[in-house]
C-alpha atoms as a PDB file:
ATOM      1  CA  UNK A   1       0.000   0.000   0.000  1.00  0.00           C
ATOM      2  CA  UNK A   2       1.381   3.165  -0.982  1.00  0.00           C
ATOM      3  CA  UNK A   3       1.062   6.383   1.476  1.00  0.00           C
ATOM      4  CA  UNK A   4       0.296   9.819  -0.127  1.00  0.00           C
ATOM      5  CA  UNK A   5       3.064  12.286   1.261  1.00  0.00           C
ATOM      6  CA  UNK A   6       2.359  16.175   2.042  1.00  0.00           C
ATOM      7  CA  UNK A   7       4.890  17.951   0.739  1.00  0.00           C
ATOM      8  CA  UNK A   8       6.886  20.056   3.072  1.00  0.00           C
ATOM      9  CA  UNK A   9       9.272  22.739   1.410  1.00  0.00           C
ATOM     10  CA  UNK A  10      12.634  23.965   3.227  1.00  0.00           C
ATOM     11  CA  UNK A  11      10.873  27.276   4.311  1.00  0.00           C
ATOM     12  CA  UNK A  12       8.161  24.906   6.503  1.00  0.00           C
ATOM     13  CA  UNK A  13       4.986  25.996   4.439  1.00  0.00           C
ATOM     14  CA  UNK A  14       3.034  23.260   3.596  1.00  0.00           C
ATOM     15  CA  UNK A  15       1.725  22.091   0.645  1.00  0.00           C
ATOM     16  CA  UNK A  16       1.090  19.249  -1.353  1.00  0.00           C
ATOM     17  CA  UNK A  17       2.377  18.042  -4.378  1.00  0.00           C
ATOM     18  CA  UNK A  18       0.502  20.122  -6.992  1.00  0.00           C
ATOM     19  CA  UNK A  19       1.734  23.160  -4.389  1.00  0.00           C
ATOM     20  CA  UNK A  20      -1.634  23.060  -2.996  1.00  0.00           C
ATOM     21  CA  UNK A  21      -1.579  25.135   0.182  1.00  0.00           C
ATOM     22  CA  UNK A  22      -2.810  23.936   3.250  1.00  0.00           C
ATOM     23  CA  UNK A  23      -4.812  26.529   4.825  1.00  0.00           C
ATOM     24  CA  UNK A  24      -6.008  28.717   1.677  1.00  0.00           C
ATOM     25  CA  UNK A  25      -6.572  25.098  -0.403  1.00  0.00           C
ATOM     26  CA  UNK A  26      -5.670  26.797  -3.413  1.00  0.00           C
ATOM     27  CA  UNK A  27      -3.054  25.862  -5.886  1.00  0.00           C
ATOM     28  CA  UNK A  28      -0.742  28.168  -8.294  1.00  0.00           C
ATOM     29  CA  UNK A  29      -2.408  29.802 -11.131  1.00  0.00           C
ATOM     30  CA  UNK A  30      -5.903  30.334  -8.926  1.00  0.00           C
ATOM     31  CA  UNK A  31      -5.353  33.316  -7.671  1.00  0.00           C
ATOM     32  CA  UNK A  32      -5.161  37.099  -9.079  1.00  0.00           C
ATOM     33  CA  UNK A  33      -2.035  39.569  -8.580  1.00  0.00           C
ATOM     34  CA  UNK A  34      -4.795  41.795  -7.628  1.00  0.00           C
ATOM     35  CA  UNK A  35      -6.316  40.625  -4.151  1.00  0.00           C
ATOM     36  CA  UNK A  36      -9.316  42.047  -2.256  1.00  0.00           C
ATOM     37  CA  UNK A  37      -8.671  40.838   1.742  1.00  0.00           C
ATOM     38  CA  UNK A  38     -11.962  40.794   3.642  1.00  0.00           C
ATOM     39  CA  UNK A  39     -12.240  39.410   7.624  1.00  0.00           C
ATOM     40  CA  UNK A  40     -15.570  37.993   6.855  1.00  0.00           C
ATOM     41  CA  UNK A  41     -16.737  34.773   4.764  1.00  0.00           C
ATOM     42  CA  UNK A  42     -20.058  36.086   4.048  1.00  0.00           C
ATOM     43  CA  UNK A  43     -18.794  39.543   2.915  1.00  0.00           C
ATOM     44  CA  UNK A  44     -16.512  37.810   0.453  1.00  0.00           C
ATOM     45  CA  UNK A  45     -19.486  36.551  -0.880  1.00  0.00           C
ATOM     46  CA  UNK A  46     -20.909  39.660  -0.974  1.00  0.00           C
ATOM     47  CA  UNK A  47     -17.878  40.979  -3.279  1.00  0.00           C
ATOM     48  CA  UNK A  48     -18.059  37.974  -5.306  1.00  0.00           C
ATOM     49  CA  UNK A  49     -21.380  39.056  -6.739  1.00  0.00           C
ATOM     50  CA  UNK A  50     -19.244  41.769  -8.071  1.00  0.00           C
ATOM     51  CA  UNK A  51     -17.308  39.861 -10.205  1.00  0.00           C
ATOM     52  CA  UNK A  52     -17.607  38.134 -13.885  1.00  0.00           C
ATOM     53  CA  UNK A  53     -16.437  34.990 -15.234  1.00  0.00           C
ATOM     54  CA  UNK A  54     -15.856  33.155 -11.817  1.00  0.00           C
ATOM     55  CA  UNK A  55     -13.070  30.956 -12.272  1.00  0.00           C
ATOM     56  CA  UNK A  56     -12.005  29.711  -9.073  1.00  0.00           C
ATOM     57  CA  UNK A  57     -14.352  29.400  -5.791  1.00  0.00           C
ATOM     58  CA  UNK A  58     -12.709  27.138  -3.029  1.00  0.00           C
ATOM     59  CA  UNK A  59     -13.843  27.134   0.996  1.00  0.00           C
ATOM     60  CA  UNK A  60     -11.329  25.602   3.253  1.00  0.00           C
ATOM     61  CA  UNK A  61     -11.704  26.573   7.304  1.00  0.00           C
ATOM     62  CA  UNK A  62     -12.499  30.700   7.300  1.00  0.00           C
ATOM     63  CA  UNK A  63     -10.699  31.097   3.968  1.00  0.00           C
ATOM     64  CA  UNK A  64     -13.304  31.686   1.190  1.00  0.00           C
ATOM     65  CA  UNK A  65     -11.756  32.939  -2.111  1.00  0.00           C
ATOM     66  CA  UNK A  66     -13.517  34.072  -5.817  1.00  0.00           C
ATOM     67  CA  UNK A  67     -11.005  34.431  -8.781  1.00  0.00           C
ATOM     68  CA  UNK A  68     -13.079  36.005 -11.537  1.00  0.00           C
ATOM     69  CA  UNK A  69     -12.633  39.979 -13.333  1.00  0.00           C
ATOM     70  CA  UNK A  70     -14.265  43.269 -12.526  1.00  0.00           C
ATOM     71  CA  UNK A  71     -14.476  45.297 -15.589  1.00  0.00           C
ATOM     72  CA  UNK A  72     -12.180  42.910 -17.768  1.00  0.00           C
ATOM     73  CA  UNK A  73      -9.435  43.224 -14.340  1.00  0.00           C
ATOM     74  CA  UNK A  74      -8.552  39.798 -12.943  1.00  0.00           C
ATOM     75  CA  UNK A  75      -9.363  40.014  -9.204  1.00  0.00           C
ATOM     76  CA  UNK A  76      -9.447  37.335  -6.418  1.00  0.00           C
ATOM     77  CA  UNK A  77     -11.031  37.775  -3.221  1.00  0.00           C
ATOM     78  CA  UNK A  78     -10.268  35.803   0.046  1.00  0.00           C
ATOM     79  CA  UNK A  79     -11.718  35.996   3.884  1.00  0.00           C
ATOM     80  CA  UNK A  80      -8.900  35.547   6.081  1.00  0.00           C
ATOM     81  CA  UNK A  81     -11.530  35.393   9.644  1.00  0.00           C
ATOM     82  CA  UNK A  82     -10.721  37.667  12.506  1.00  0.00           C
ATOM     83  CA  UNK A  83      -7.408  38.617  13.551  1.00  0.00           C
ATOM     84  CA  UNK A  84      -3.460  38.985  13.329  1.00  0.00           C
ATOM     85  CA  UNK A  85      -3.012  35.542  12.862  1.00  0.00           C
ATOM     86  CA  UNK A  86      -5.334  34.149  10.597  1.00  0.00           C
ATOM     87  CA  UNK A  87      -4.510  37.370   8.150  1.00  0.00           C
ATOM     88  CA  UNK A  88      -0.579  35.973   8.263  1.00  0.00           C
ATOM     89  CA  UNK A  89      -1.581  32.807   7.671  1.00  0.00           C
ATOM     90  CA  UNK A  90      -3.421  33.816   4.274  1.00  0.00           C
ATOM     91  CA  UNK A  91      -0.551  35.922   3.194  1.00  0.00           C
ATOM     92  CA  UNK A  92       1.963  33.330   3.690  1.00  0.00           C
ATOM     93  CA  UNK A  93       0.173  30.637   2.121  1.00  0.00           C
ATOM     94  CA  UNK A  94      -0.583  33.383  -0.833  1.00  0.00           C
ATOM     95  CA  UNK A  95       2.925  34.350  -1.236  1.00  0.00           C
ATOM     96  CA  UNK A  96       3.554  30.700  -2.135  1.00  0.00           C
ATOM     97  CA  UNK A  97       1.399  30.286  -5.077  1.00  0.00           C
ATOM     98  CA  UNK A  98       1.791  33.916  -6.616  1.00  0.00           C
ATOM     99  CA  UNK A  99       3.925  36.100  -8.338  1.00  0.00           C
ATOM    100  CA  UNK A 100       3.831  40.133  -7.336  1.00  0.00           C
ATOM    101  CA  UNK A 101       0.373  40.293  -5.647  1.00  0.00           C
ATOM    102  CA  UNK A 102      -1.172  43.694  -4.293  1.00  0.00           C
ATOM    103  CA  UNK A 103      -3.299  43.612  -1.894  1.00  0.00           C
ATOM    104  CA  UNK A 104      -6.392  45.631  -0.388  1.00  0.00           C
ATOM    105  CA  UNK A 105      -8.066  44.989   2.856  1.00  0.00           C
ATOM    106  CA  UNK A 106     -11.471  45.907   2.742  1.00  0.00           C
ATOM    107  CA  UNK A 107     -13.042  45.933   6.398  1.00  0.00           C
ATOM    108  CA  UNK A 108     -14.986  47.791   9.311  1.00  0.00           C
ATOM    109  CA  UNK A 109     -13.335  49.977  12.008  1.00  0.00           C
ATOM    110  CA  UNK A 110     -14.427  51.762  15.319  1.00  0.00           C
ATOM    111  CA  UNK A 111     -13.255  55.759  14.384  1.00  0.00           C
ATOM    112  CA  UNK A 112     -11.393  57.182  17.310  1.00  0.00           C
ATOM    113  CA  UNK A 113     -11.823  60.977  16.168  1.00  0.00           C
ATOM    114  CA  UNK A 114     -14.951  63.070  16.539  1.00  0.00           C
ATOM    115  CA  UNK A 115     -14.976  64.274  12.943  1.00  0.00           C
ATOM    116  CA  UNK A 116     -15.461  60.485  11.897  1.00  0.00           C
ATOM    117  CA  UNK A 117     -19.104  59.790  10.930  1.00  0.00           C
ATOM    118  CA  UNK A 118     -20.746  56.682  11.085  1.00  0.00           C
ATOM    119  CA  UNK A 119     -20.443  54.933   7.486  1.00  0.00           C
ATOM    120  CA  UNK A 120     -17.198  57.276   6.494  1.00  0.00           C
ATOM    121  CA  UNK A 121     -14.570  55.101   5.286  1.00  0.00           C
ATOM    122  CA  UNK A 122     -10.685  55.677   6.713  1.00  0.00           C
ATOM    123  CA  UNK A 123      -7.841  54.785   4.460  1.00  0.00           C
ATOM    124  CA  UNK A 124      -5.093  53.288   6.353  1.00  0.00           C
ATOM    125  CA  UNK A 125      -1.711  55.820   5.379  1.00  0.00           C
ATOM    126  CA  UNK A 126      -0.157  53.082   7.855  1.00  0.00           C
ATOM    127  CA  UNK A 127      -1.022  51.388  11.175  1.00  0.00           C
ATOM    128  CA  UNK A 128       0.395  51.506  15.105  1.00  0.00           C
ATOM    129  CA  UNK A 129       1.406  48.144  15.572  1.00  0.00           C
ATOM    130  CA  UNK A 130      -0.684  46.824  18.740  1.00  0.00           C
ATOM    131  CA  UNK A 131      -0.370  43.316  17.818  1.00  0.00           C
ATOM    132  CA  UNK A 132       2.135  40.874  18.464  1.00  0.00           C
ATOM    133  CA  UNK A 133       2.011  38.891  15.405  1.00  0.00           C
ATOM    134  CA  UNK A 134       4.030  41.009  13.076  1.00  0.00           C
ATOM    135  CA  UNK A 135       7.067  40.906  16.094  1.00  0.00           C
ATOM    136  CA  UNK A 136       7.791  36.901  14.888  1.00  0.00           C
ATOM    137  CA  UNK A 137       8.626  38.490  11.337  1.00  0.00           C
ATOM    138  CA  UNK A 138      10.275  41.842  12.358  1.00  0.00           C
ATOM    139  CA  UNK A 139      12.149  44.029  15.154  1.00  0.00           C
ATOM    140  CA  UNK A 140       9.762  46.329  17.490  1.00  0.00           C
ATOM    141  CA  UNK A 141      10.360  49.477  15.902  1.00  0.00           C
ATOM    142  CA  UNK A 142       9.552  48.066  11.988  1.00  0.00           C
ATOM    143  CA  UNK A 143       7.095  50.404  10.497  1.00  0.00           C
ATOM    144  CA  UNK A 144       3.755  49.247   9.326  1.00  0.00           C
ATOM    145  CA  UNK A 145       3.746  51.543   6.398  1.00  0.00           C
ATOM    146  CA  UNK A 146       0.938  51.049   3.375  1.00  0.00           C
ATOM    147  CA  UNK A 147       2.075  51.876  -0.121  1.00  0.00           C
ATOM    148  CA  UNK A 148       1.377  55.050  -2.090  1.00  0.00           C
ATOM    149  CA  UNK A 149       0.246  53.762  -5.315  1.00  0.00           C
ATOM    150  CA  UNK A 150      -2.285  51.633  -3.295  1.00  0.00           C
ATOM    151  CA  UNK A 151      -3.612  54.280  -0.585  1.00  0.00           C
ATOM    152  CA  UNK A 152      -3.799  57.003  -3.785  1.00  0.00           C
ATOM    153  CA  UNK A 153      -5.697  54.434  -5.790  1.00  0.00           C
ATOM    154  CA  UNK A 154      -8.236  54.242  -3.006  1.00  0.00           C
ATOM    155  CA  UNK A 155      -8.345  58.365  -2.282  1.00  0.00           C
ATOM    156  CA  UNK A 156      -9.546  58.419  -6.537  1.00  0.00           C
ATOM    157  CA  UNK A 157     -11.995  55.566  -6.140  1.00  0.00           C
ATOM    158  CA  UNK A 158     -13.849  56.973  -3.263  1.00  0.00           C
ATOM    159  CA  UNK A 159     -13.558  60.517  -4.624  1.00  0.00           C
ATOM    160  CA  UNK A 160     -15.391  58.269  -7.464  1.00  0.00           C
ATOM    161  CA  UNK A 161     -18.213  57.265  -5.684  1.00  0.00           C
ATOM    162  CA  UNK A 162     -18.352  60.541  -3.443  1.00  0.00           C
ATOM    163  CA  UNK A 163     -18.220  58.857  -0.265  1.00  0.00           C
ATOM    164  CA  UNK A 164     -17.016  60.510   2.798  1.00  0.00           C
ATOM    165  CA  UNK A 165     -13.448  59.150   3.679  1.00  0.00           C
ATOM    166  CA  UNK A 166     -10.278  59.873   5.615  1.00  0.00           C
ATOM    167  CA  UNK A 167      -6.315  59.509   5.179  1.00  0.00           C
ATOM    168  CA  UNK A 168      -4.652  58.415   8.227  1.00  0.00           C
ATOM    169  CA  UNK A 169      -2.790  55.839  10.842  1.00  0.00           C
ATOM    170  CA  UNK A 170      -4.981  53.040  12.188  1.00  0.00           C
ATOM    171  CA  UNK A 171      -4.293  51.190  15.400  1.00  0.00           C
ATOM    172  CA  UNK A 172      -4.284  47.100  14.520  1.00  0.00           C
ATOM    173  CA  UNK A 173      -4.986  45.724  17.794  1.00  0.00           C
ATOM    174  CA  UNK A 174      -4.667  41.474  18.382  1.00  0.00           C
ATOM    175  CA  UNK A 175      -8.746  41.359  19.477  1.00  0.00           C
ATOM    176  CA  UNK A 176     -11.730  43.166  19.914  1.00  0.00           C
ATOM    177  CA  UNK A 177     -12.553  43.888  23.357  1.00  0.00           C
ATOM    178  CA  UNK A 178      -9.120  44.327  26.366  1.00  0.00           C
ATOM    179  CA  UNK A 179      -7.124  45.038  23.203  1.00  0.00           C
ATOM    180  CA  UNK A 180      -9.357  47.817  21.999  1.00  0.00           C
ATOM    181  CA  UNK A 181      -9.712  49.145  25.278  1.00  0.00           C
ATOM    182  CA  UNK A 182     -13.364  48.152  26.149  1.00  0.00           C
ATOM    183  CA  UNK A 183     -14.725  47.616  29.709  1.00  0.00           C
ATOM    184  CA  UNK A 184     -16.234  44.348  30.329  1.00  0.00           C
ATOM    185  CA  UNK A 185     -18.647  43.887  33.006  1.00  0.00           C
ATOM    186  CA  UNK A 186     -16.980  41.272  35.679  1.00  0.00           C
ATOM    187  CA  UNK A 187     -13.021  41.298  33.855  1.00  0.00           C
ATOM    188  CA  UNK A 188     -10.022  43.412  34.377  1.00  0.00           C
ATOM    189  CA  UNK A 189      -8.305  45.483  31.584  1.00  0.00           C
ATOM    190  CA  UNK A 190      -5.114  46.323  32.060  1.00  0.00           C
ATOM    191  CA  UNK A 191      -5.648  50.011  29.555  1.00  0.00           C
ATOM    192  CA  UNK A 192      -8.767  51.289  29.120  1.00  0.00           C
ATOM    193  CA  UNK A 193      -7.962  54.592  28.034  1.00  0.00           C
ATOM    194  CA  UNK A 194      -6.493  53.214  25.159  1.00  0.00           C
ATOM    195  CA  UNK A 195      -8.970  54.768  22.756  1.00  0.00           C
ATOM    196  CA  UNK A 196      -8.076  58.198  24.316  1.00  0.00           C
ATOM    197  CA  UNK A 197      -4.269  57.575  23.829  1.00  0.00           C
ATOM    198  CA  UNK A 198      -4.763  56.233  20.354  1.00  0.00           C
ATOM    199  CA  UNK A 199      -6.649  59.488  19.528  1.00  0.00           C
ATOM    200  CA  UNK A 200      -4.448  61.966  21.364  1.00  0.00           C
ATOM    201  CA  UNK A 201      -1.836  61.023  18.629  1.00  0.00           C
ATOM    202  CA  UNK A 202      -3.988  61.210  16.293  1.00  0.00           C
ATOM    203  CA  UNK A 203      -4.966  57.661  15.056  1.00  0.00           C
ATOM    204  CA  UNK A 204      -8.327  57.299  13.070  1.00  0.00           C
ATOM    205  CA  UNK A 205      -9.271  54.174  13.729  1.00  0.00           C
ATOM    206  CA  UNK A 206      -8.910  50.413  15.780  1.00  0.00           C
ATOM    207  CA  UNK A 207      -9.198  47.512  13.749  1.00  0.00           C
ATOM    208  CA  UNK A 208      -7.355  44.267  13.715  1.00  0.00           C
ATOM    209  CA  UNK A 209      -5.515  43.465  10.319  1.00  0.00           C
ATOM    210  CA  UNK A 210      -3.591  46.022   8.843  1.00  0.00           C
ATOM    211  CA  UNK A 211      -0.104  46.455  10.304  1.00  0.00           C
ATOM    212  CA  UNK A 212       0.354  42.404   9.675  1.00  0.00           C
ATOM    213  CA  UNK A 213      -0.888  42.799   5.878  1.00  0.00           C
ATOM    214  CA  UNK A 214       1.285  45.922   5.735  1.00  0.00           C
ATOM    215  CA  UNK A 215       4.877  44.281   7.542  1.00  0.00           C
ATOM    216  CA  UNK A 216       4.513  41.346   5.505  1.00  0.00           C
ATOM    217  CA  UNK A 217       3.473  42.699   2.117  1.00  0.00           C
ATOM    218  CA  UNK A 218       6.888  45.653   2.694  1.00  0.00           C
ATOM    219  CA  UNK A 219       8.870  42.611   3.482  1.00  0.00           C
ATOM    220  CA  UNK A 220       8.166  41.091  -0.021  1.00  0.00           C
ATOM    221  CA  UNK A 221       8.297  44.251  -1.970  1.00  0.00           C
ATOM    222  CA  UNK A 222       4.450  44.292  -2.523  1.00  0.00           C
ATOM    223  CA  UNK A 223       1.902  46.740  -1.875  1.00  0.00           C
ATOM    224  CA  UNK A 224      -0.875  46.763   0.406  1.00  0.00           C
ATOM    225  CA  UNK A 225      -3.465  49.692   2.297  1.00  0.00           C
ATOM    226  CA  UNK A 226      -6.549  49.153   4.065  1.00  0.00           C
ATOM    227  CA  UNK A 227     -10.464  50.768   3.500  1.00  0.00           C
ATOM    228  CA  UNK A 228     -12.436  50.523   6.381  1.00  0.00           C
ATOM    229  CA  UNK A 229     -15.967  51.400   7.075  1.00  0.00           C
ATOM    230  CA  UNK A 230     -16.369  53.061  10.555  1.00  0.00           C
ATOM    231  CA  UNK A 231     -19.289  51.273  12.325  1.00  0.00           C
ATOM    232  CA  UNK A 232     -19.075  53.038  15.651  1.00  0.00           C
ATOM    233  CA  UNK A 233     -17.420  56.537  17.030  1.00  0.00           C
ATOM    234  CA  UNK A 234     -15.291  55.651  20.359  1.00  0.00           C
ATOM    235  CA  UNK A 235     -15.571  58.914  21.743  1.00  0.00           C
ATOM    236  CA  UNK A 236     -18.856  59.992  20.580  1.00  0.00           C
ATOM    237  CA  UNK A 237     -20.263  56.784  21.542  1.00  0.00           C
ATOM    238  CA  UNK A 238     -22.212  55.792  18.731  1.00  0.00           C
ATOM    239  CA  UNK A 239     -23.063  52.675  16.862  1.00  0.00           C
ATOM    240  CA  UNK A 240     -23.794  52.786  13.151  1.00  0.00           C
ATOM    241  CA  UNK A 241     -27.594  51.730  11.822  1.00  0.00           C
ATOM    242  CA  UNK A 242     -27.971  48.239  10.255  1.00  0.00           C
ATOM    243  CA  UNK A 243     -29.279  49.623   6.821  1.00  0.00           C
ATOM    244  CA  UNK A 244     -26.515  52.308   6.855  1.00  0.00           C
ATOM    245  CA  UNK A 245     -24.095  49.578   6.979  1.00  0.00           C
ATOM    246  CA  UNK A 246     -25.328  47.354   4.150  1.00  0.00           C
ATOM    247  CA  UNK A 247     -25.238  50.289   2.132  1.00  0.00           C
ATOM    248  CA  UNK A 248     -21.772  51.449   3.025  1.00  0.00           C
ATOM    249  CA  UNK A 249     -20.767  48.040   3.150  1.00  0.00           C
ATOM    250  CA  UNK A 250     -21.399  47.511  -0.596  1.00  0.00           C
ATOM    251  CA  UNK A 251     -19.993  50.969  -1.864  1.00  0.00           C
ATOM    252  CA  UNK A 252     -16.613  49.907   0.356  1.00  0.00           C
ATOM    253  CA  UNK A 253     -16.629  46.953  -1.781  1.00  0.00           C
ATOM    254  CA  UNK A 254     -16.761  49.194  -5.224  1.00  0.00           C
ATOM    255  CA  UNK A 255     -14.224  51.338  -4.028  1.00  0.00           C
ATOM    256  CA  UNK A 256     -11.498  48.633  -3.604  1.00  0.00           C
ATOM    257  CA  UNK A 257     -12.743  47.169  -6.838  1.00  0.00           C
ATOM    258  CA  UNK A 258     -12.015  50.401  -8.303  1.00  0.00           C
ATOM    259  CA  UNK A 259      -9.305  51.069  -6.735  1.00  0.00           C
ATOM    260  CA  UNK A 260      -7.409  48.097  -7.710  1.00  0.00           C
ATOM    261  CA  UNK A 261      -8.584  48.808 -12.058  1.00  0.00           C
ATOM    262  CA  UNK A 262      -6.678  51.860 -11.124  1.00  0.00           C
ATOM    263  CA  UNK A 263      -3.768  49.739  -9.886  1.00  0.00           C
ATOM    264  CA  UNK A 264      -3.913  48.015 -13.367  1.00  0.00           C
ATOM    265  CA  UNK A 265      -4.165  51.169 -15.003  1.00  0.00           C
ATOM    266  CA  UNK A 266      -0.737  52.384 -13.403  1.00  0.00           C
ATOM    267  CA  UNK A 267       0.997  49.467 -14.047  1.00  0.00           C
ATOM    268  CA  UNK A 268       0.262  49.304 -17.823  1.00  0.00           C
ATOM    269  CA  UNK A 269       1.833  53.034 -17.881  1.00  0.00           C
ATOM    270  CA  UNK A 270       4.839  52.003 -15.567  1.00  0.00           C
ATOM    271  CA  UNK A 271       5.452  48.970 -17.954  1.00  0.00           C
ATOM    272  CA  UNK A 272       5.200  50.704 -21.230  1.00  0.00           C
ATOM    273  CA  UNK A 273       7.467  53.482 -19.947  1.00  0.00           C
ATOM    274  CA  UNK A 274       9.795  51.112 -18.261  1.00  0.00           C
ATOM    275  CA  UNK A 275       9.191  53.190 -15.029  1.00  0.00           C
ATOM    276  CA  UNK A 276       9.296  51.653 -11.185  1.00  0.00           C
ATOM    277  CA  UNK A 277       6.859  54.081 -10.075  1.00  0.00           C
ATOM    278  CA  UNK A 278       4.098  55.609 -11.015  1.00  0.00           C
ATOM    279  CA  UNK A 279       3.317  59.474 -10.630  1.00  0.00           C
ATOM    280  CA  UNK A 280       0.589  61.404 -12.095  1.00  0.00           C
ATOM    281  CA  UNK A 281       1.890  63.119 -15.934  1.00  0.00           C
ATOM    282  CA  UNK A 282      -0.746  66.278 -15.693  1.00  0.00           C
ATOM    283  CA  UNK A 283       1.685  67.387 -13.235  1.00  0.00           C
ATOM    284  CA  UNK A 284       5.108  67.381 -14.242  1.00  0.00           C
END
């Protein structure tokens, strides 16, 4: 009787032997370059309705992923669940299986400044690294920086769709409730004027993604920002209405859509002019 192997390369990310990763259950060649993260299976579903000629639909654990085009753009989307360490886990296994990805985070947020409205979306210009995840792959003091192209992308496609947004740092905390500061009825935690802190240096947000996307993406050369809806105000103390939501949900959705056609666009001019970077012609 013969025994099927897994396939285990030198770096310790496994795979089998069509390169099949574990986790993500998805092989080379079923993925985009252009990625659309999202924390939540059902809202990758959501964004998959978005999408034309469906190629690829796999659902392994909380990792749901669409490969199909928006607008003749190839575009994948993938949950990654809740988290620090389920988002690394995606990334790593995607890394394996692709060749220059870029990657957008689409997600919701709690804003931490007064002039954030319920439903405005915050770009993520880079995030305060409140996790501990990101500290296995780099030293403390490692920025969690987003990339230019990416967060300008984003700025046009929500100028676009003339939704309300912000530019700033997010805080990327490693859960929802002592590491975001909240008081629990009945449990101890250890900083809960965290929110205030956040805001005093002028953070937008809490959410609990970005500065492991962001790390691990600048490690690998590849570029990566975050869109976030914000459901609630910390200091205002306000929670944002269901149908609100959906709506702003959806139009998130378009914007990193968007967003990432105007990726493509950029990198059809950088590649015909043999440029690295892309800058905007009208103005030089």
């Amino acid at each position: 009787m013969t025994t099927k192997t897994t396939k285990i390369e030198s770096a310790d990310v496994v795979s089998d032997a069509t390169g099949r990763q574990y986790h993500i259950a998805l092989a080379p060649g079923e993925l985009a370059e252009y990625i659309i993260l999202v924390g939540e299976a059902k809202r990758a579903e959501k964004t998959a309705t978005l999408l034309d000629n469906i190629r690829v639909e796999q659902h392994n654990r909380e990792y749901h992923t669409f490969t199909g085009e928006y607008k003749g753009t190839p575009i994948s989307v993938m949950s990654t669940g809740m988290g620090p360490g389920c988002v690394e886990i995606g990334m790593i296994e995607i890394f394996q299986i692709t060749k220059n990805p870029t990657f957008i985070r689409i997600g919701t947020c709690g804003g931490l400044q007064k002039n954030i409205e319920l439903g405005d979306m915050v770009i993520s210009s880079g995030a305060v690294r409140l996790e501990d995840t990101s500290t296995y792959f780099v030293h403390e003091g490692y920025p969690a920086i987003a990339n230019h192209e990416v967060i300008l992308a984003l700025i046009m496609a929500s100028e676009k769709q003339q939704i309300p947004y912000h530019v700033g740092l997010t805080a990327t905390a490693s859960g929802f409730y002592g590491a975001q500061g909240r008081k629990i009825p009945g449990i101890y935690v250890r900083n809960p004027d965290l929110p205030d802190q956040m805001a005093a240096m002028n953070v937008y947000n809490f959410e609990m993604e970005s500065s492991t996307i962001f790390n691990l993406a600048n490690m690998k050369g590849l570029r990566a920002s975050t869109i976030c809806q914000a459901l609630n105000n910390r200091p205002k103390g306000t929670f944002i209405d269901p149908e609100l939501k959906a709506e702003r949900e959806m139009q998130a959705l378009i914007i990193g859509f968007e967003a990432l056609k105007i990726i493509e666009q950029m990198d059809k001019v950088k590649l015909a002019k043999n440029k690295k970077h892309w800058v905007p012609e009208a103005i030089i």
